[in-house]
N, C-alpha and C. Protein backbone atom coordinates (compact mmCIF):
# COMPACT_ATOMS: atom_id res chain seq x y z
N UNK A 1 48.88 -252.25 122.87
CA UNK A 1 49.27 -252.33 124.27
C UNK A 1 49.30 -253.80 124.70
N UNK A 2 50.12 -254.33 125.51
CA UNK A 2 50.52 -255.68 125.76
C UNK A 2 49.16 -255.63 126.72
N UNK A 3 49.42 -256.97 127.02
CA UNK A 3 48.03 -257.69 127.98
C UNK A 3 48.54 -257.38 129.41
N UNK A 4 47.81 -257.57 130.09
CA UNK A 4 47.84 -257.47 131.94
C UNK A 4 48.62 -256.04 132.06
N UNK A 5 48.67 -254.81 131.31
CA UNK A 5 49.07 -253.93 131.66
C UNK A 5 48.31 -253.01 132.88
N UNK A 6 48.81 -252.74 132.98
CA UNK A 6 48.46 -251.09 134.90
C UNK A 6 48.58 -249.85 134.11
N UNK A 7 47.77 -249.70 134.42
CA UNK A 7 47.92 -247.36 134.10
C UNK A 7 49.17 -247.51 134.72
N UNK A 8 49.82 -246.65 134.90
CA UNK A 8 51.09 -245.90 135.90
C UNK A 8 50.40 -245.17 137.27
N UNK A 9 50.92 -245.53 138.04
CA UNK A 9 50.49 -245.05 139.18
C UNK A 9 49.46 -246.14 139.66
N UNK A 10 49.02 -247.06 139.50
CA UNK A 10 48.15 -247.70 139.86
C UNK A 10 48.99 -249.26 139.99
N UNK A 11 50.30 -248.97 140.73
CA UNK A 11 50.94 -250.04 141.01
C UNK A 11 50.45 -251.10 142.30
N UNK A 12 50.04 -249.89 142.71
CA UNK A 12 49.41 -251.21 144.44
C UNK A 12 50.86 -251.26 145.40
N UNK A 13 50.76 -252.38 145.76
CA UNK A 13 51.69 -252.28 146.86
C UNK A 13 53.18 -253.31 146.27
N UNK A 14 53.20 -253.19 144.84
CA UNK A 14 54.28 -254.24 144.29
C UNK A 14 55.03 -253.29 144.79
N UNK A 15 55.54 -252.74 144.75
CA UNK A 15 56.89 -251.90 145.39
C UNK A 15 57.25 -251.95 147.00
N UNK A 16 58.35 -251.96 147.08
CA UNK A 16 58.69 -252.51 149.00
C UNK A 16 60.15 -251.26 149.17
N UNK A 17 60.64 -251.33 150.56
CA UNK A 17 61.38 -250.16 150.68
C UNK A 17 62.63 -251.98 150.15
N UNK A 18 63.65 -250.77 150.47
CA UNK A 18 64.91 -251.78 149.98
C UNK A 18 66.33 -251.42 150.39
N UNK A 19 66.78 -252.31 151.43
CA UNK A 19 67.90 -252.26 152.28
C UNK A 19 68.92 -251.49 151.03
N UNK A 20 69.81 -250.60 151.04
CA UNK A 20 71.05 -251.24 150.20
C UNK A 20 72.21 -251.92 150.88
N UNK A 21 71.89 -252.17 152.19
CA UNK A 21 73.02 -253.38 152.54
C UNK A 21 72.72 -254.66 152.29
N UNK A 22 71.96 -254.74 151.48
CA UNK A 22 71.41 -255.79 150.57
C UNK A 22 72.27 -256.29 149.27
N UNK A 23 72.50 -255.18 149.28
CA UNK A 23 73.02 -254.95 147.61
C UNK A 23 73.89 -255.91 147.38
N UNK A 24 75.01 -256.05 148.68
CA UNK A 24 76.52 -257.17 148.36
C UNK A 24 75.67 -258.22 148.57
N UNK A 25 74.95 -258.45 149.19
CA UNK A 25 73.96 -259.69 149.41
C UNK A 25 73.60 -260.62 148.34
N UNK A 26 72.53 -259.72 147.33
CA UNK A 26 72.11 -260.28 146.32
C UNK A 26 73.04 -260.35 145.34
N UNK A 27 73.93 -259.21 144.98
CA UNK A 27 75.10 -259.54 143.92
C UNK A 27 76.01 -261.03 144.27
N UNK A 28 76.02 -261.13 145.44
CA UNK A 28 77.03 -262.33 146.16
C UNK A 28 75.80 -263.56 145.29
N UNK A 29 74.90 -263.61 145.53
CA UNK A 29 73.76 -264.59 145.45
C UNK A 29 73.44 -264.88 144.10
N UNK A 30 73.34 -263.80 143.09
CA UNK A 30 73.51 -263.79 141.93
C UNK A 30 74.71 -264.42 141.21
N UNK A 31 75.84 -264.22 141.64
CA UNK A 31 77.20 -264.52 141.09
C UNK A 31 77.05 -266.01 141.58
N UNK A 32 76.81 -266.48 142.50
CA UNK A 32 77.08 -268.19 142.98
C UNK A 32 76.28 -268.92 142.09
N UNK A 33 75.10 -268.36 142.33
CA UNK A 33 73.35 -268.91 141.15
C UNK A 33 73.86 -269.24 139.99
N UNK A 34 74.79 -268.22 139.18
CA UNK A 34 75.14 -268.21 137.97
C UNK A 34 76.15 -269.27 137.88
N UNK A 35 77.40 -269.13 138.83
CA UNK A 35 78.03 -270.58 139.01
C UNK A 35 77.70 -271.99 139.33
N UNK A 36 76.81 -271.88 140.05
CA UNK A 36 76.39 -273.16 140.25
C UNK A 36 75.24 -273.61 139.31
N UNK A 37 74.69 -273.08 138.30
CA UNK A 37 73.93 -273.40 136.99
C UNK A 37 74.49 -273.54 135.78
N UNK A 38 75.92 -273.32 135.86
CA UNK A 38 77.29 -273.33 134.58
C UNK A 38 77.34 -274.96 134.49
N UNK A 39 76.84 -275.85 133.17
CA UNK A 39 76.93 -276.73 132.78
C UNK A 39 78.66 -276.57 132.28
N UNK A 40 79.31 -277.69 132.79
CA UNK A 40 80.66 -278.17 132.42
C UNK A 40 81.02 -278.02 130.72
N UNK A 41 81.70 -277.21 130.19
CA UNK A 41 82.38 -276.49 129.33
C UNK A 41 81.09 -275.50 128.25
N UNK A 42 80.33 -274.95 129.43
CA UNK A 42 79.52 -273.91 128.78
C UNK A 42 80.24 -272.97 129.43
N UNK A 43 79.65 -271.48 128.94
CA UNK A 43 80.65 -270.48 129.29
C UNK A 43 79.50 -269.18 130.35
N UNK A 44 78.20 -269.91 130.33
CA UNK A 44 77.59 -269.11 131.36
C UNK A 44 76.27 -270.16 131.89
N UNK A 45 76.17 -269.75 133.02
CA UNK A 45 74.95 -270.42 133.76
C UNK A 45 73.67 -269.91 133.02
N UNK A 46 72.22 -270.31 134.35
CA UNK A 46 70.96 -269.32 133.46
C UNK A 46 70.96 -268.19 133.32
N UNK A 47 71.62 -267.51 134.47
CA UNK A 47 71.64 -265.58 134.33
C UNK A 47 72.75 -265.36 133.08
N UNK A 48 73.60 -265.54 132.91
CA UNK A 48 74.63 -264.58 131.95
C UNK A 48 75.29 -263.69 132.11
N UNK A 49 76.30 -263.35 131.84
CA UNK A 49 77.04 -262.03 131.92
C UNK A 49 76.11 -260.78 131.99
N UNK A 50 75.30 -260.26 130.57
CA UNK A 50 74.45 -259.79 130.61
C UNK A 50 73.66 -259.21 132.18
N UNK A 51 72.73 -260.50 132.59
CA UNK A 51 71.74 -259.99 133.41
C UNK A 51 72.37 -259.91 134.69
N UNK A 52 73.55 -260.26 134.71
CA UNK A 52 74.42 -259.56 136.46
C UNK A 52 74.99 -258.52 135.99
N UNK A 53 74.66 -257.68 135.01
CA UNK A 53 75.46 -256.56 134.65
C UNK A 53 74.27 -255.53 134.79
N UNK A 54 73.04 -255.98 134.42
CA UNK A 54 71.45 -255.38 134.81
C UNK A 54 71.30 -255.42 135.95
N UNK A 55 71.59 -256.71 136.83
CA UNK A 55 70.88 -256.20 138.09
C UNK A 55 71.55 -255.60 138.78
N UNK A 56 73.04 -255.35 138.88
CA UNK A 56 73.96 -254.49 139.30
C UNK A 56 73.33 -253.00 138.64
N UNK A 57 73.00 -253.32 137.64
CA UNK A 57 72.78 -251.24 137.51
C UNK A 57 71.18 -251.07 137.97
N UNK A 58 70.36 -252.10 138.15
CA UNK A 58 69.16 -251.89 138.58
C UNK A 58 69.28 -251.40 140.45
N UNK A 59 70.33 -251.70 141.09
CA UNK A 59 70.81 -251.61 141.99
C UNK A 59 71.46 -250.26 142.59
N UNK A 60 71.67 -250.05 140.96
CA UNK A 60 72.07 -248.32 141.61
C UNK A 60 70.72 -247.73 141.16
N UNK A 61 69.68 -247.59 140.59
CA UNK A 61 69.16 -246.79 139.92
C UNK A 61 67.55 -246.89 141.29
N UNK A 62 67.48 -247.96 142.06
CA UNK A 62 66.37 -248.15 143.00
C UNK A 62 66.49 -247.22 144.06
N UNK A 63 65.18 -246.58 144.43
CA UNK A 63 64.81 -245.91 145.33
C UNK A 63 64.95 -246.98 146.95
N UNK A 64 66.07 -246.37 147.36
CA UNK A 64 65.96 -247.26 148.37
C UNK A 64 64.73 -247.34 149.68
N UNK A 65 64.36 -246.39 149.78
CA UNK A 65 62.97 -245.51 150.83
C UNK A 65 61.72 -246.35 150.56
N UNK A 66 61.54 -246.18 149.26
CA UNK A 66 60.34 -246.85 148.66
C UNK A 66 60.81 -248.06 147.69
N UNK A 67 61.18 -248.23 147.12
CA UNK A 67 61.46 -249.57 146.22
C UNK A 67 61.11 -249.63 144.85
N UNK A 68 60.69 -248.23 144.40
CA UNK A 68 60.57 -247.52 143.61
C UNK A 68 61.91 -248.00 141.73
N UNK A 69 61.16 -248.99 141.18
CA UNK A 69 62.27 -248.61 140.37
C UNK A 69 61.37 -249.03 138.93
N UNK A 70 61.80 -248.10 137.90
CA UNK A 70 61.07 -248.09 136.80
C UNK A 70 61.87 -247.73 135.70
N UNK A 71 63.42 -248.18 135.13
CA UNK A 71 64.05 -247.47 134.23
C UNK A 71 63.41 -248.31 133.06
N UNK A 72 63.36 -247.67 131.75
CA UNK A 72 62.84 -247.78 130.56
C UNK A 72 64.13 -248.82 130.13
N UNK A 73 63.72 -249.98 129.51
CA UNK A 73 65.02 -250.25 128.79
C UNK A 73 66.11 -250.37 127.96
N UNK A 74 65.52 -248.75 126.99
CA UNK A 74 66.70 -248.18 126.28
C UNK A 74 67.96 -247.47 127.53
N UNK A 75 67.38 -246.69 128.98
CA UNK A 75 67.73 -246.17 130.01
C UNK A 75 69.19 -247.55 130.16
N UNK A 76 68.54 -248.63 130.36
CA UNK A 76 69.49 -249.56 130.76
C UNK A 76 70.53 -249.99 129.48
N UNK A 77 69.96 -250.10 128.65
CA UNK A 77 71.05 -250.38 127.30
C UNK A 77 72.07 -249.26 126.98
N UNK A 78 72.20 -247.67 127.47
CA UNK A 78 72.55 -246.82 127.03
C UNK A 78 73.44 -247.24 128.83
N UNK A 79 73.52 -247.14 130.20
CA UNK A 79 73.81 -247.23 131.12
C UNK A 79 75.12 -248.66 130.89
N UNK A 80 74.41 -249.75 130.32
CA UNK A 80 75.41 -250.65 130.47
C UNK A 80 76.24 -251.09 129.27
N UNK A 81 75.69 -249.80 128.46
CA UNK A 81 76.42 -250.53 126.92
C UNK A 81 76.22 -251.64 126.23
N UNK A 82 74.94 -252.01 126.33
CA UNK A 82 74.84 -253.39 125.62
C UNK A 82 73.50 -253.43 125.10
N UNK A 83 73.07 -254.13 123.77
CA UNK A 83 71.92 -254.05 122.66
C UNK A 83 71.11 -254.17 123.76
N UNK A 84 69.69 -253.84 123.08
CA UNK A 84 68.43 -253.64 123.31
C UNK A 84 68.06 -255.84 123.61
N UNK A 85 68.38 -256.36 123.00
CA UNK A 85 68.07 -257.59 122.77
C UNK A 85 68.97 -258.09 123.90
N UNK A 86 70.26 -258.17 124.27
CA UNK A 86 70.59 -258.39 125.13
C UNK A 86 70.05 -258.45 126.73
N UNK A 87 69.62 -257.13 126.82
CA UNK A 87 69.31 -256.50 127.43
C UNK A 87 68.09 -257.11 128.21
N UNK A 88 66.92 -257.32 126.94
CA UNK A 88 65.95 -257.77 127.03
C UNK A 88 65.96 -259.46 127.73
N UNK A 89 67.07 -260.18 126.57
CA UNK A 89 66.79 -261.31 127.24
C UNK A 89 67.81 -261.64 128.72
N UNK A 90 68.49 -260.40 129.53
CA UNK A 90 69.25 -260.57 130.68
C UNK A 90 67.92 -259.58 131.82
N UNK A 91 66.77 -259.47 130.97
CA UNK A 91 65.86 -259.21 132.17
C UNK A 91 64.67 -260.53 132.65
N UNK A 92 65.22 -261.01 131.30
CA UNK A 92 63.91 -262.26 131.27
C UNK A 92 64.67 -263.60 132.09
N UNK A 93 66.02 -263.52 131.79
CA UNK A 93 66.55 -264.69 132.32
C UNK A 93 66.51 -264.21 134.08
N UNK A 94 66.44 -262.77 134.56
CA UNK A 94 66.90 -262.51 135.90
C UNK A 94 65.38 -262.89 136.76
N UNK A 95 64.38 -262.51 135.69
CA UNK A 95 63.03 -262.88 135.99
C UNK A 95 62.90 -264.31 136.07
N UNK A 96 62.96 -265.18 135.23
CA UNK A 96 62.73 -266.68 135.46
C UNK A 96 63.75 -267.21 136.42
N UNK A 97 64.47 -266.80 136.75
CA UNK A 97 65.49 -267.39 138.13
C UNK A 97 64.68 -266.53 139.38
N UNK A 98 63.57 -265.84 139.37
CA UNK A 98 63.43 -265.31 140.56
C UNK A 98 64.40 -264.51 140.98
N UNK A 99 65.30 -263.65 140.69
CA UNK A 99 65.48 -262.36 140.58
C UNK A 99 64.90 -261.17 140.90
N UNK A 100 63.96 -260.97 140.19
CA UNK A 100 62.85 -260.16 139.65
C UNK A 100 61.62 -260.23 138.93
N UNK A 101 61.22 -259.05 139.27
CA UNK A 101 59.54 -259.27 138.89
C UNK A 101 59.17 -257.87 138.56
N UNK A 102 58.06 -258.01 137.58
CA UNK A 102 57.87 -256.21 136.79
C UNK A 102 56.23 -256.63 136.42
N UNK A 103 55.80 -256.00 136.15
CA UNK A 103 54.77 -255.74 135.98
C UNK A 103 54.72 -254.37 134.99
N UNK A 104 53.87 -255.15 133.52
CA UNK A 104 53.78 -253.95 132.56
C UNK A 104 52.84 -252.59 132.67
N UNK A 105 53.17 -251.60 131.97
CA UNK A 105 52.11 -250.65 132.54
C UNK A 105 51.45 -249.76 131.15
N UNK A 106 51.05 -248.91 131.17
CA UNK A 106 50.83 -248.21 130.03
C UNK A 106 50.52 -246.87 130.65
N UNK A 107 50.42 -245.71 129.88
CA UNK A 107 49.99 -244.21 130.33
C UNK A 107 48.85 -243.52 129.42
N UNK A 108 47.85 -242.45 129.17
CA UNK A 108 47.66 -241.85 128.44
C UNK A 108 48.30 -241.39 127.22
N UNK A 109 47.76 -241.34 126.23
CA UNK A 109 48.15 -240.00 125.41
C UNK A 109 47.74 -238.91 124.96
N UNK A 110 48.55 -237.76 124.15
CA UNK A 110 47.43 -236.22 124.19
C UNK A 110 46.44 -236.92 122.98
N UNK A 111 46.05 -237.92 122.41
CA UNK A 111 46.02 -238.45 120.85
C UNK A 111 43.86 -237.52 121.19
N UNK A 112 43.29 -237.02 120.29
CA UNK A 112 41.59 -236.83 120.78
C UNK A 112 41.08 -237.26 119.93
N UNK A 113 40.32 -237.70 119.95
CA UNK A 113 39.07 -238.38 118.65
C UNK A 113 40.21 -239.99 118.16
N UNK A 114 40.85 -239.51 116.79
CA UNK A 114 41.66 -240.61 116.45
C UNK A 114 42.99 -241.17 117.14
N UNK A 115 42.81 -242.25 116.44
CA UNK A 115 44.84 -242.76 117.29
C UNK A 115 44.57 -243.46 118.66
N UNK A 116 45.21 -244.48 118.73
CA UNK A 116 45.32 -245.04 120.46
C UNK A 116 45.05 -243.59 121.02
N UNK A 117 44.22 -243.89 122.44
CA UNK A 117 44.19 -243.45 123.08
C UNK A 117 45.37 -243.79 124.39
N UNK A 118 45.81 -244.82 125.01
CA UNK A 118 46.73 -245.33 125.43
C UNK A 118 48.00 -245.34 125.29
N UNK A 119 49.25 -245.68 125.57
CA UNK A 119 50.18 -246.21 125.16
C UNK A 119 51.46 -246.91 126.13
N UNK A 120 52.12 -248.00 125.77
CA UNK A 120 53.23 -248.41 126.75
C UNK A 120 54.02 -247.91 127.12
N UNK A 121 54.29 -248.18 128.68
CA UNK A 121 55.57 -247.09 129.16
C UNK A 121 56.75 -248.21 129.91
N UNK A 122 57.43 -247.72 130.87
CA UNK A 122 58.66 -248.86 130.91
C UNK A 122 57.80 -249.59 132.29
N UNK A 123 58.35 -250.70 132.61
CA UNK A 123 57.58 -251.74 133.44
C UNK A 123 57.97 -251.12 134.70
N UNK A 124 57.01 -251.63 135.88
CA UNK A 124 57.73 -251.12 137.29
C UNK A 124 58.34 -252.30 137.71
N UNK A 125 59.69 -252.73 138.09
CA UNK A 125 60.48 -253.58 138.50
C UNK A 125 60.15 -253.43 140.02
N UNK A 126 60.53 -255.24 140.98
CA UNK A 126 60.97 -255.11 141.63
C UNK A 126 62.36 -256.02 142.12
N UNK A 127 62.81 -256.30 142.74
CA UNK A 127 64.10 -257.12 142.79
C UNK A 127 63.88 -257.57 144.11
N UNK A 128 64.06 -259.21 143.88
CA UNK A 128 64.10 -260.24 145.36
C UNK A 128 65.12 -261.24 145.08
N UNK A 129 65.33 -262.23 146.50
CA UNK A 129 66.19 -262.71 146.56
C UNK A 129 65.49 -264.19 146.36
N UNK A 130 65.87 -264.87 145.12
CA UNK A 130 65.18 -266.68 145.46
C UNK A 130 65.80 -267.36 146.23
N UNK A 131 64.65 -268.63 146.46
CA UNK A 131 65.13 -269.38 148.01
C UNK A 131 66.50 -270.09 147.83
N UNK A 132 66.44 -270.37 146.53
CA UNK A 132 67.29 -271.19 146.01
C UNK A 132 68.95 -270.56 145.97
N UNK A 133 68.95 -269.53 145.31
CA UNK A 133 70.39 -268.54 145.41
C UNK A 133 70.09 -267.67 146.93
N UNK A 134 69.66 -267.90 147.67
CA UNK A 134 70.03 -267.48 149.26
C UNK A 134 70.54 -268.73 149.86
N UNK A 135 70.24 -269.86 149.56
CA UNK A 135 71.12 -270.85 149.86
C UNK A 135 72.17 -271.24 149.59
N UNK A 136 72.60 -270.38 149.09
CA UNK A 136 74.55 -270.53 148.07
C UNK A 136 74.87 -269.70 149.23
N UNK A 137 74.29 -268.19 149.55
CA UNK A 137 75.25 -267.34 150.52
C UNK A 137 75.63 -267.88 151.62
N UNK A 138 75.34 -269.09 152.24
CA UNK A 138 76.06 -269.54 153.50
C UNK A 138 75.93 -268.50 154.91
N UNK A 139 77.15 -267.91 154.92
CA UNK A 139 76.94 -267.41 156.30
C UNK A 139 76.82 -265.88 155.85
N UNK A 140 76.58 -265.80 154.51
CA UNK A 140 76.30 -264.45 154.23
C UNK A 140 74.81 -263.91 154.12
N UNK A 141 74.19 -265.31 154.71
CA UNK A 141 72.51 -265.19 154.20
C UNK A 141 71.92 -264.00 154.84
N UNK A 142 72.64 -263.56 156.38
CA UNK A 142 71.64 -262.35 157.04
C UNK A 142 73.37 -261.43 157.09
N UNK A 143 72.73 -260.42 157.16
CA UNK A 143 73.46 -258.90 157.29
C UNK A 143 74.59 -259.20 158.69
N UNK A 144 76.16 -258.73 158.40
CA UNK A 144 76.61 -259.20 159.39
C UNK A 144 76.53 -258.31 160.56
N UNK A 145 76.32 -258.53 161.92
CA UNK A 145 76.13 -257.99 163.52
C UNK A 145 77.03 -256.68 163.15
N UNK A 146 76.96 -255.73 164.44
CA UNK A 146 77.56 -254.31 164.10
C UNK A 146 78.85 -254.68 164.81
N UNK A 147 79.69 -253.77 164.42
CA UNK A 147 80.90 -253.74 164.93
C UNK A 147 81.01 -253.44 166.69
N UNK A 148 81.96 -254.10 167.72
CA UNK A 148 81.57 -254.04 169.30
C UNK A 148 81.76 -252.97 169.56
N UNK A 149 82.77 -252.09 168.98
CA UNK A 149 82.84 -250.53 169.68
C UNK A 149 81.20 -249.89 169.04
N UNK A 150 80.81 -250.23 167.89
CA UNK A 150 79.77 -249.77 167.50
C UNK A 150 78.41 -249.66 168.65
N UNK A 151 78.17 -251.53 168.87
CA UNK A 151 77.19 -251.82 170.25
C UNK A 151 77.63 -251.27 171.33
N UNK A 152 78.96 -250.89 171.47
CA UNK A 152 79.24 -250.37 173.07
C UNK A 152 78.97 -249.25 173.04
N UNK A 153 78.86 -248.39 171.72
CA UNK A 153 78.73 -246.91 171.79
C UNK A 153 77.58 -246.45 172.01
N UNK A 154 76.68 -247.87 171.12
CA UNK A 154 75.12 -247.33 171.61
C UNK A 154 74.10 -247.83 173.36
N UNK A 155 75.09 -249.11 173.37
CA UNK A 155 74.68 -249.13 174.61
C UNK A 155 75.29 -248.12 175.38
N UNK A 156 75.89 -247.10 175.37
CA UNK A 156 76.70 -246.24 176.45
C UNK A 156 75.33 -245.24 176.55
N UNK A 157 75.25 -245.03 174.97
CA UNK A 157 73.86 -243.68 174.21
C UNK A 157 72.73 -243.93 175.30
N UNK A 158 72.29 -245.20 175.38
CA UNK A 158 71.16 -245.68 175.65
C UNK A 158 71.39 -245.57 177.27
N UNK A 159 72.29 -245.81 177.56
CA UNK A 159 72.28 -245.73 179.38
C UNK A 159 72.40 -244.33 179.87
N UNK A 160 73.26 -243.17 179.12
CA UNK A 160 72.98 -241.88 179.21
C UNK A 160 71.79 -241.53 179.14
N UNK A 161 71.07 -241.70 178.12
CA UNK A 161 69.69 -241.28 177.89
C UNK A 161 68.81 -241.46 178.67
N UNK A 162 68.64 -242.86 179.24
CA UNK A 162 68.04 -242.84 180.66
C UNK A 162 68.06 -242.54 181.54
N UNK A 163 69.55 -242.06 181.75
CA UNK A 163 70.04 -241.63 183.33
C UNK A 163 69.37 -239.94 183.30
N UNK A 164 69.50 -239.61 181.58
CA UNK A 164 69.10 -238.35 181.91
C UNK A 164 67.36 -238.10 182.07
N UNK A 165 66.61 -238.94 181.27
CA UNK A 165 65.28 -238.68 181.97
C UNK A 165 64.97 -239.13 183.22
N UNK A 166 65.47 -239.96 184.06
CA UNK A 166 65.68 -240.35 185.30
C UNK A 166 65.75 -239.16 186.47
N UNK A 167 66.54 -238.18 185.78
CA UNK A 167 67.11 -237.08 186.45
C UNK A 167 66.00 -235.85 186.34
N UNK A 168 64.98 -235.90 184.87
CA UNK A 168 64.11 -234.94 185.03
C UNK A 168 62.81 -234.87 185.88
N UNK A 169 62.01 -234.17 186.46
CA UNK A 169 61.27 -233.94 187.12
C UNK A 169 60.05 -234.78 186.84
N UNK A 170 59.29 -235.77 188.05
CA UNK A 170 57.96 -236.58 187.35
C UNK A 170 57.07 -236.06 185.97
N UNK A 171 56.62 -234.64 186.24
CA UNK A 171 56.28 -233.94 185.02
C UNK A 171 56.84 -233.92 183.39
N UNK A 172 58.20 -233.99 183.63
CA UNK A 172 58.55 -233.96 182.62
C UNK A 172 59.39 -235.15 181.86
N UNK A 173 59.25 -236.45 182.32
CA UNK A 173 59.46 -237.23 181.61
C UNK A 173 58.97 -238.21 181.03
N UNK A 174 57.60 -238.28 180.76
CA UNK A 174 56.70 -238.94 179.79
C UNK A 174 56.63 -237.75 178.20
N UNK A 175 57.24 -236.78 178.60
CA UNK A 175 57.28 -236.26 176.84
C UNK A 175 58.61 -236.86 176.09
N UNK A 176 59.76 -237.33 176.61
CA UNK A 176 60.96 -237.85 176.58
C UNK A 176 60.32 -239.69 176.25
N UNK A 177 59.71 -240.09 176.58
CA UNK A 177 59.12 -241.47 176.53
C UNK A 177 57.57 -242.31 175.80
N UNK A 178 57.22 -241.22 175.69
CA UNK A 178 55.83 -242.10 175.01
C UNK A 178 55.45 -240.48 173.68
N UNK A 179 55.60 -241.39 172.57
CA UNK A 179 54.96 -240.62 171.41
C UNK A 179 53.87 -240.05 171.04
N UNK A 180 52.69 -240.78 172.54
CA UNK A 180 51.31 -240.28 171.89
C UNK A 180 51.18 -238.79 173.01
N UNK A 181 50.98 -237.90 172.54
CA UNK A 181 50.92 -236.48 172.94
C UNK A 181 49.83 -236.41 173.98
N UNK A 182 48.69 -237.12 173.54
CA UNK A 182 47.56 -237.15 174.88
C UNK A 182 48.35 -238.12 175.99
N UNK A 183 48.50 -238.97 176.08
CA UNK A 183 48.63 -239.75 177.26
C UNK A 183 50.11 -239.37 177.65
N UNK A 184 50.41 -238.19 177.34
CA UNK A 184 52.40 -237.74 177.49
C UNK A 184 51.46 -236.43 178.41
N UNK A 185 50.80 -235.69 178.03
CA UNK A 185 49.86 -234.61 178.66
C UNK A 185 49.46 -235.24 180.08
N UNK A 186 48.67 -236.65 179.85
CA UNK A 186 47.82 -237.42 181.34
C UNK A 186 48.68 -237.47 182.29
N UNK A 187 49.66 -237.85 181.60
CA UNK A 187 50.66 -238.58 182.52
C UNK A 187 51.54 -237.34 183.23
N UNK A 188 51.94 -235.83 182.41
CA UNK A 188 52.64 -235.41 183.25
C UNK A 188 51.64 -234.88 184.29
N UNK A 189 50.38 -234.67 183.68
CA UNK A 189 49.78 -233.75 184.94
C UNK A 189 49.40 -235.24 186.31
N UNK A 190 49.94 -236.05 186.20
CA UNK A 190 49.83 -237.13 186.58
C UNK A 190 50.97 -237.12 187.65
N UNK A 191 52.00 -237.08 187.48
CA UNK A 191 53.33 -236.61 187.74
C UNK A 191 53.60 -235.26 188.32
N UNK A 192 53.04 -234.14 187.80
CA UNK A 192 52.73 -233.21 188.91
C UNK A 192 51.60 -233.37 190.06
N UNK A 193 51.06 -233.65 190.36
CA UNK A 193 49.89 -234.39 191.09
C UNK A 193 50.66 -234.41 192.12
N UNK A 194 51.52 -235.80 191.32
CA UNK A 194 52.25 -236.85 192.91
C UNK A 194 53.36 -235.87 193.12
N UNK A 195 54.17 -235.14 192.68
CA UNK A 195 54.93 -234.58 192.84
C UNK A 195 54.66 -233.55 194.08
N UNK A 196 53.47 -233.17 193.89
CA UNK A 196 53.04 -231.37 194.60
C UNK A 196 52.36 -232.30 195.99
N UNK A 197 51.78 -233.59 195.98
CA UNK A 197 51.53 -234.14 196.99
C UNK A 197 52.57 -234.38 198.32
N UNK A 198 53.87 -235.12 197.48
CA UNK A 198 54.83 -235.30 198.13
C UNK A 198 55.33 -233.76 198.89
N UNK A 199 55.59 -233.26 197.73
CA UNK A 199 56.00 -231.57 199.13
C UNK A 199 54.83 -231.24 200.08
N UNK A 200 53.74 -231.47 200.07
CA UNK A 200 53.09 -230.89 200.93
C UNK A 200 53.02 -231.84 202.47
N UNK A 201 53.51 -233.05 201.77
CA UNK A 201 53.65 -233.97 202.97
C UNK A 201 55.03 -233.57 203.84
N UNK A 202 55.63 -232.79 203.10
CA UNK A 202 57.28 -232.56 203.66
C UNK A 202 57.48 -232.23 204.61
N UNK A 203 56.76 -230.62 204.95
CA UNK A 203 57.05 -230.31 206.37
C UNK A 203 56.43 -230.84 207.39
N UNK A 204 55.01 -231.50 207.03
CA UNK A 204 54.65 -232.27 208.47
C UNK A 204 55.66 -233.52 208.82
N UNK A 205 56.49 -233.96 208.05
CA UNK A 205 57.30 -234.85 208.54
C UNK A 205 58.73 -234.27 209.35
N UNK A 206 59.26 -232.95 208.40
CA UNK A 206 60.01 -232.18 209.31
C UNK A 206 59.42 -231.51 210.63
N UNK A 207 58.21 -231.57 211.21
CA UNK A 207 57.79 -231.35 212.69
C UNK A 207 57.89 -232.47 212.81
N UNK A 208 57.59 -233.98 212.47
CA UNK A 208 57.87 -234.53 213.48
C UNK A 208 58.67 -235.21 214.20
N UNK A 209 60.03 -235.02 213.21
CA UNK A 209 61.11 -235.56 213.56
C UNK A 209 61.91 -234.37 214.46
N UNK A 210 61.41 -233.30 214.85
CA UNK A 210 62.02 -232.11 215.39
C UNK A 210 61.34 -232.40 217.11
């Protein structure tokens, strides 16, 4: 078993959730990195053909929710068509450019009495962006603004929505507005209170305007 290995499952918090409107992001960032590290009549920078062909399929294969990604790397050699050795050294080159980062792991085996008890399983990956290739993307560095019919549609959402709890009864619009269930409870009986106060004030004001 290699050194600094993790049981499985005992990853910690190396895993992060993960935009995929990210995805053109870092591929954009990757592809420039690789150009702008291409020594004059070499035929690839530090990444390689190779490891933008990995992190593109590492890209489809990530849990976007959790950040979740762990393919074995025969998984990836059989996915992108290319040797085991390749493979290997287009994860190491994506790693030393800051790319990525993995962490080895190992699992049980059924083995009792004799034989490893242990054994290696595939690394848990994660994928980031270095400071260095986010500075190639230019004006691509943050996610571009939403489209204006998009913002106008939600600002329209958002002004309906208010107008309509606006419109519901004191009682009933702190369940429409605050998530915590006790103080949504305080507040309506809070709201009926003032509510049942105000009518009872009603008709002494209709005597005295009569």
């Amino acid at each position: 078993m290699r050194r600094h290995s993790r049981l499985e499952g005992r990853e910690g918090q190396f895993w992060r959730p993960f935009d995929p409107r990210d995805i053109a992001r870092y591929m954009l960032a990757a592809e420039r990195y690789e150009r702008a590290t291409r020594a004059k009549g070499q035929r690839s920078g530090r990444l390689g053909p190779v490891a933008l062909e990995v992190l593109r399929e590492l890209m489809r294969l990530i849990d976007y929710r959790t950040g979740r990604l762990e393919p074995a790397i025969s998984t990836l050699c059989e996915r992108i068509r290319r040797s085991r050795d390749a493979v290997v050294r287009g994860l190491a080159n994506l790693r030393d450019a800051g790319f990525l980062d993995w962490i080895r792991r190992y699992v049980p085996t059924d083995h009792e009495g004799r034989g490893p008890q242990v054994q290696q399983t595939s690394n848990a990956y994660r994928l980031m962006l270095p400071a260095m290739a986010a500075k190639l993307l230019g004006r691509f560095a943050s996610h571009p603004p939403a489209p204006v019919d998009d913002q106008e549609r939600r600002k329209a959402d958002m002004a309906a929505h208010a107008a309509m709890i606006a419109g519901l009864p004191l009682w009933e619009q702190p369940a429409q507005i605050v998530e915590d269930d006790g103080l949504a409870d305080a507040l309506a009986r809070l709201g009926r209170a003032l509510a049942e106060r105000e009518s009872a004030k009603q008709p002494e004001s209709c005597q005295k305007e009569t």
